[in-house]
Protein backbone atom coordinates (compact mmCIF):
# COMPACT_ATOMS: atom_id res chain seq x y z
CA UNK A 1 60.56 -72.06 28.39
CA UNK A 2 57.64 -69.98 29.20
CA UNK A 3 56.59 -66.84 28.06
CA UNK A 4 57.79 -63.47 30.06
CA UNK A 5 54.89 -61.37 31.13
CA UNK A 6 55.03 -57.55 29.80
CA UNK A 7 54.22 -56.50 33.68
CA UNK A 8 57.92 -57.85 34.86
CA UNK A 9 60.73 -55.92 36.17
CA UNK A 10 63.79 -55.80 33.52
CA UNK A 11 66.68 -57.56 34.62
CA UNK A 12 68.81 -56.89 37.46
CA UNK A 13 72.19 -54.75 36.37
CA UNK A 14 73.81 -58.19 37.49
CA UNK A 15 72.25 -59.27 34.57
CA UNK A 16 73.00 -56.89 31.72
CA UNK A 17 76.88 -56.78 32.99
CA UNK A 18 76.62 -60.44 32.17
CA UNK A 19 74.82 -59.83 28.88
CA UNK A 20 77.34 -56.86 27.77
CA UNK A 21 80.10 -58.98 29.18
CA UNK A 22 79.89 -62.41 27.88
CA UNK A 23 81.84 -63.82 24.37
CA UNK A 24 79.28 -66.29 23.59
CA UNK A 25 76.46 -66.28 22.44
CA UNK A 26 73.73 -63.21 23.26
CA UNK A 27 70.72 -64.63 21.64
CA UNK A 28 71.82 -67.97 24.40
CA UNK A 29 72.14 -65.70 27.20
CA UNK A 30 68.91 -63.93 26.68
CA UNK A 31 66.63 -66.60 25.99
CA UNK A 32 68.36 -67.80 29.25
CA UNK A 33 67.73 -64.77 31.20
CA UNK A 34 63.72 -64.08 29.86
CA UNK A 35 62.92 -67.97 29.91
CA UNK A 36 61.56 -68.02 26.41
CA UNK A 37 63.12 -69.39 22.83
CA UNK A 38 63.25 -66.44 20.69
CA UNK A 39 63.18 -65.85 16.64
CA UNK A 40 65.09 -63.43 14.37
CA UNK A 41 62.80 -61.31 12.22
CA UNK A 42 65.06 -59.24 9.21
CA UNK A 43 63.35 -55.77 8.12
CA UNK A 44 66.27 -55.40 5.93
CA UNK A 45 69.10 -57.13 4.16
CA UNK A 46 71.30 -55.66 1.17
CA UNK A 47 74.18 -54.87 -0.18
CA UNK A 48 75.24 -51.77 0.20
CA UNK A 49 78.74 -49.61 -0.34
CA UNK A 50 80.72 -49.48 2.10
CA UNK A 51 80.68 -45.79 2.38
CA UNK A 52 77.19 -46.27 3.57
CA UNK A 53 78.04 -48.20 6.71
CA UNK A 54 79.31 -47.14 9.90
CA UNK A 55 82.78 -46.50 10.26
CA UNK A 56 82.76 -48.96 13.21
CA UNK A 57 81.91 -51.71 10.93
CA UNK A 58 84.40 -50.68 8.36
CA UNK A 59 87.02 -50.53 10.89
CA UNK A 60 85.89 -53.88 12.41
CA UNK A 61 85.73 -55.94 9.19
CA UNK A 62 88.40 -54.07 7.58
CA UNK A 63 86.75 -53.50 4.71
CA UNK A 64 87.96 -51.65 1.67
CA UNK A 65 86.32 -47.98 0.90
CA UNK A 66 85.14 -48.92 -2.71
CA UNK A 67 84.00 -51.97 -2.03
CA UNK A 68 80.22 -53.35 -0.83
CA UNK A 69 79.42 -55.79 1.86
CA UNK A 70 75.53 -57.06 3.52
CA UNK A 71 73.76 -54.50 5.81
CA UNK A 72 70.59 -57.02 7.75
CA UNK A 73 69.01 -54.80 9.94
CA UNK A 74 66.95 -57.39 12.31
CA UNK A 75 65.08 -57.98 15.22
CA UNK A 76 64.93 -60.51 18.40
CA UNK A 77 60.91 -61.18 19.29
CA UNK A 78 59.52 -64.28 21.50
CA UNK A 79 56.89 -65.64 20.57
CA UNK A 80 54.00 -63.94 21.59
CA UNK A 81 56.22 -61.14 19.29
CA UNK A 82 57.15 -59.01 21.62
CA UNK A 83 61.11 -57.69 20.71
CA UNK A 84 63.70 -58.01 22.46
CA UNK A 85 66.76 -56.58 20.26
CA UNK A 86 67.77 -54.54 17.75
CA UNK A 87 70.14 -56.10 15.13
CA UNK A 88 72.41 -54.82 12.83
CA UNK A 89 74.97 -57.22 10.91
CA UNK A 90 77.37 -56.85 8.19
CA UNK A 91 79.47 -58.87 6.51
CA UNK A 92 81.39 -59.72 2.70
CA UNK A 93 79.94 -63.37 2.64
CA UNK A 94 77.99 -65.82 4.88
CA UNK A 95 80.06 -68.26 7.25
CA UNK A 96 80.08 -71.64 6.47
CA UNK A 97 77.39 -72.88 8.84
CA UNK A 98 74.78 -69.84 8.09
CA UNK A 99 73.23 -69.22 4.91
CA UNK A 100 73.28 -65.83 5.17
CA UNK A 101 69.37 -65.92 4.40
CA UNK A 102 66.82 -62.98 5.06
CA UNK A 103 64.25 -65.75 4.88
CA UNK A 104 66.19 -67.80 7.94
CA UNK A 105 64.04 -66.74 11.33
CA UNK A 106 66.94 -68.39 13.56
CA UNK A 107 68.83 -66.08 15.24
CA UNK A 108 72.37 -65.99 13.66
CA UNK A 109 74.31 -67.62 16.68
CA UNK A 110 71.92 -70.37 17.00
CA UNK A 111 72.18 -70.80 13.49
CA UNK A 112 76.20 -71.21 13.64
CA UNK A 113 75.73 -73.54 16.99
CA UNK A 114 73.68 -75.99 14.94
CA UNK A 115 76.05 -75.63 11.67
CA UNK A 116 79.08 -76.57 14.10
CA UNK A 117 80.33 -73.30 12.97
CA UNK A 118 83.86 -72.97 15.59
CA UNK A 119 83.68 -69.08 15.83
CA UNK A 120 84.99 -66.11 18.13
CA UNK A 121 83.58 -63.20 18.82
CA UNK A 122 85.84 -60.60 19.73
CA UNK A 123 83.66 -57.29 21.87
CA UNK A 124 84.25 -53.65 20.73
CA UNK A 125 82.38 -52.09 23.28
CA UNK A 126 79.31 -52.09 25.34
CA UNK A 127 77.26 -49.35 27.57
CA UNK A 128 74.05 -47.19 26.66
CA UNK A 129 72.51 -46.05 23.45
CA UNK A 130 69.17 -45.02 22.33
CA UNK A 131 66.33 -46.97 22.06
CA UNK A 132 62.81 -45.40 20.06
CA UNK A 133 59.86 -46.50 20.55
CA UNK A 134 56.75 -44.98 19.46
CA UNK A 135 57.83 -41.67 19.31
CA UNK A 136 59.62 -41.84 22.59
CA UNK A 137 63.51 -42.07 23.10
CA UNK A 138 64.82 -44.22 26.17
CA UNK A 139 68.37 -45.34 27.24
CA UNK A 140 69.03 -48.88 26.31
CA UNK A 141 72.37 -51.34 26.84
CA UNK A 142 73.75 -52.43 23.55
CA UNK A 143 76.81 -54.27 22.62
CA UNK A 144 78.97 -54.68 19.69
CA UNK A 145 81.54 -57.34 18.57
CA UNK A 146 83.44 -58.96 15.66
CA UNK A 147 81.95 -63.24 15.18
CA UNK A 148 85.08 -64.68 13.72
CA UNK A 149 84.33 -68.14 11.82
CA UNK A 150 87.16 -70.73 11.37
CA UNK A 151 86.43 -70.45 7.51
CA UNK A 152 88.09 -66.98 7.80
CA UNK A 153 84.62 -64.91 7.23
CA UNK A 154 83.84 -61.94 9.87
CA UNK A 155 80.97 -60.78 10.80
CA UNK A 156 80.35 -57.17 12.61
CA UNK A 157 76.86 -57.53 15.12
CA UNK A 158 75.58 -54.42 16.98
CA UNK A 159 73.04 -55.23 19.17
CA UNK A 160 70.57 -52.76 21.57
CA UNK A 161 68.47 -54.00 23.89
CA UNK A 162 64.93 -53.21 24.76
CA UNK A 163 64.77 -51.35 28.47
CA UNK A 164 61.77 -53.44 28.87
CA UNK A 165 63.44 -56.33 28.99
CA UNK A 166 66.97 -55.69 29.53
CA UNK A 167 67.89 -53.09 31.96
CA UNK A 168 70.13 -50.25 30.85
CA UNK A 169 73.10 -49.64 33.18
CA UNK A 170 73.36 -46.23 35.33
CA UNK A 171 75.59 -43.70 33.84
CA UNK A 172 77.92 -44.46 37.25
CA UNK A 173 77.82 -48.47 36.28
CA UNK A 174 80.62 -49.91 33.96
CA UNK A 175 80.25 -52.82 31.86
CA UNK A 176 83.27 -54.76 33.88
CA UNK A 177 86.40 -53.23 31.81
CA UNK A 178 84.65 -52.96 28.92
CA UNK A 179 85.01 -49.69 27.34
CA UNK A 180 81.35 -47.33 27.21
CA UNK A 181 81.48 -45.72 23.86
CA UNK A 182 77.57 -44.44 22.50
């Protein structure tokens, strides 16, 4: 895979329907669509209460209101580290398959692919969101969704993609039948 020049055109809206749209694998999908292999870097992993998270996730993963799950907050980069995505997971306990590492730099699906980790992922919603960069505040796609393991464990992913790379769908555009929630 070579490395995408910062001087390219995002992606088509063709593209980022596909992205929002598929139930695979995004971190596949991207490295598919920028020609490049990319890594996972985690600013932050903890456990937190749930009253801290967002009530998407809570809703998602079901999760009791006294009780404390894993917030990672990550990022996608290639290698010549420039980022793709914005990452953030939670979840009670790691899937069989993933060690649920801050230390692990591949990306979580890749991770579950190579574990043999049978999974589904089940999409919340998809459209535009915010993405901030150096002081400055663009539209962005993103994409949420449930990764259900075989072993039972959930996990809830929100991802937002960089505008540089991925290009944001116009405010007339839907993602398919995907619902557009911010």
């Amino acid at each position: 895979m070579s490395e995408l020049p910062s001087s390219d055109v995002p992606l088509i809206a063709g593209a980022t329907r596909m992205l929002l749209a598929g139930d695979g694998s995004t971190t596949l999908l991207l490295e598919a669509l920028l020609d490049t292999r990319l890594t996972v870097h985690v600013e932050r992993q903890e456990q937190v209460p749930v009253r801290k998270l967002s009530a998407a996730a809570v809703a998602a993963l079901d999760l009791a209101a006294d009780g404390t799950a894993v917030l990672r907050t990550s990022a996608l980069h290639t290698p010549a580290g420039v980022e793709v995505s914005r990452n953030t997971v939670v979840f009670t306990a790691p899937p069989a398959g993933w060690s649920g590492s801050a230390d692990d730099q591949a990306p979580l699906g890749r991770r579950l692919r190579e574990g043999r980790t049978r999974q589904h992922r089940e999409i919340l919603s998809s459209g535009t969101a915010r993405w901030q960069e150096g002081g400055r505040v663009r539209p962005c796609a993103y994409k949420e969704y449930v990764i259900t393991c075989d072993d039972g464990q959930r996990l809830y992913v929100h991802e937002r993609f960089s505008p540089d790379r991925v290009r944001p769908l116009p405010d007339t555009e839907q993602a398919g039948s995907l619902p557009r929630t911010g």
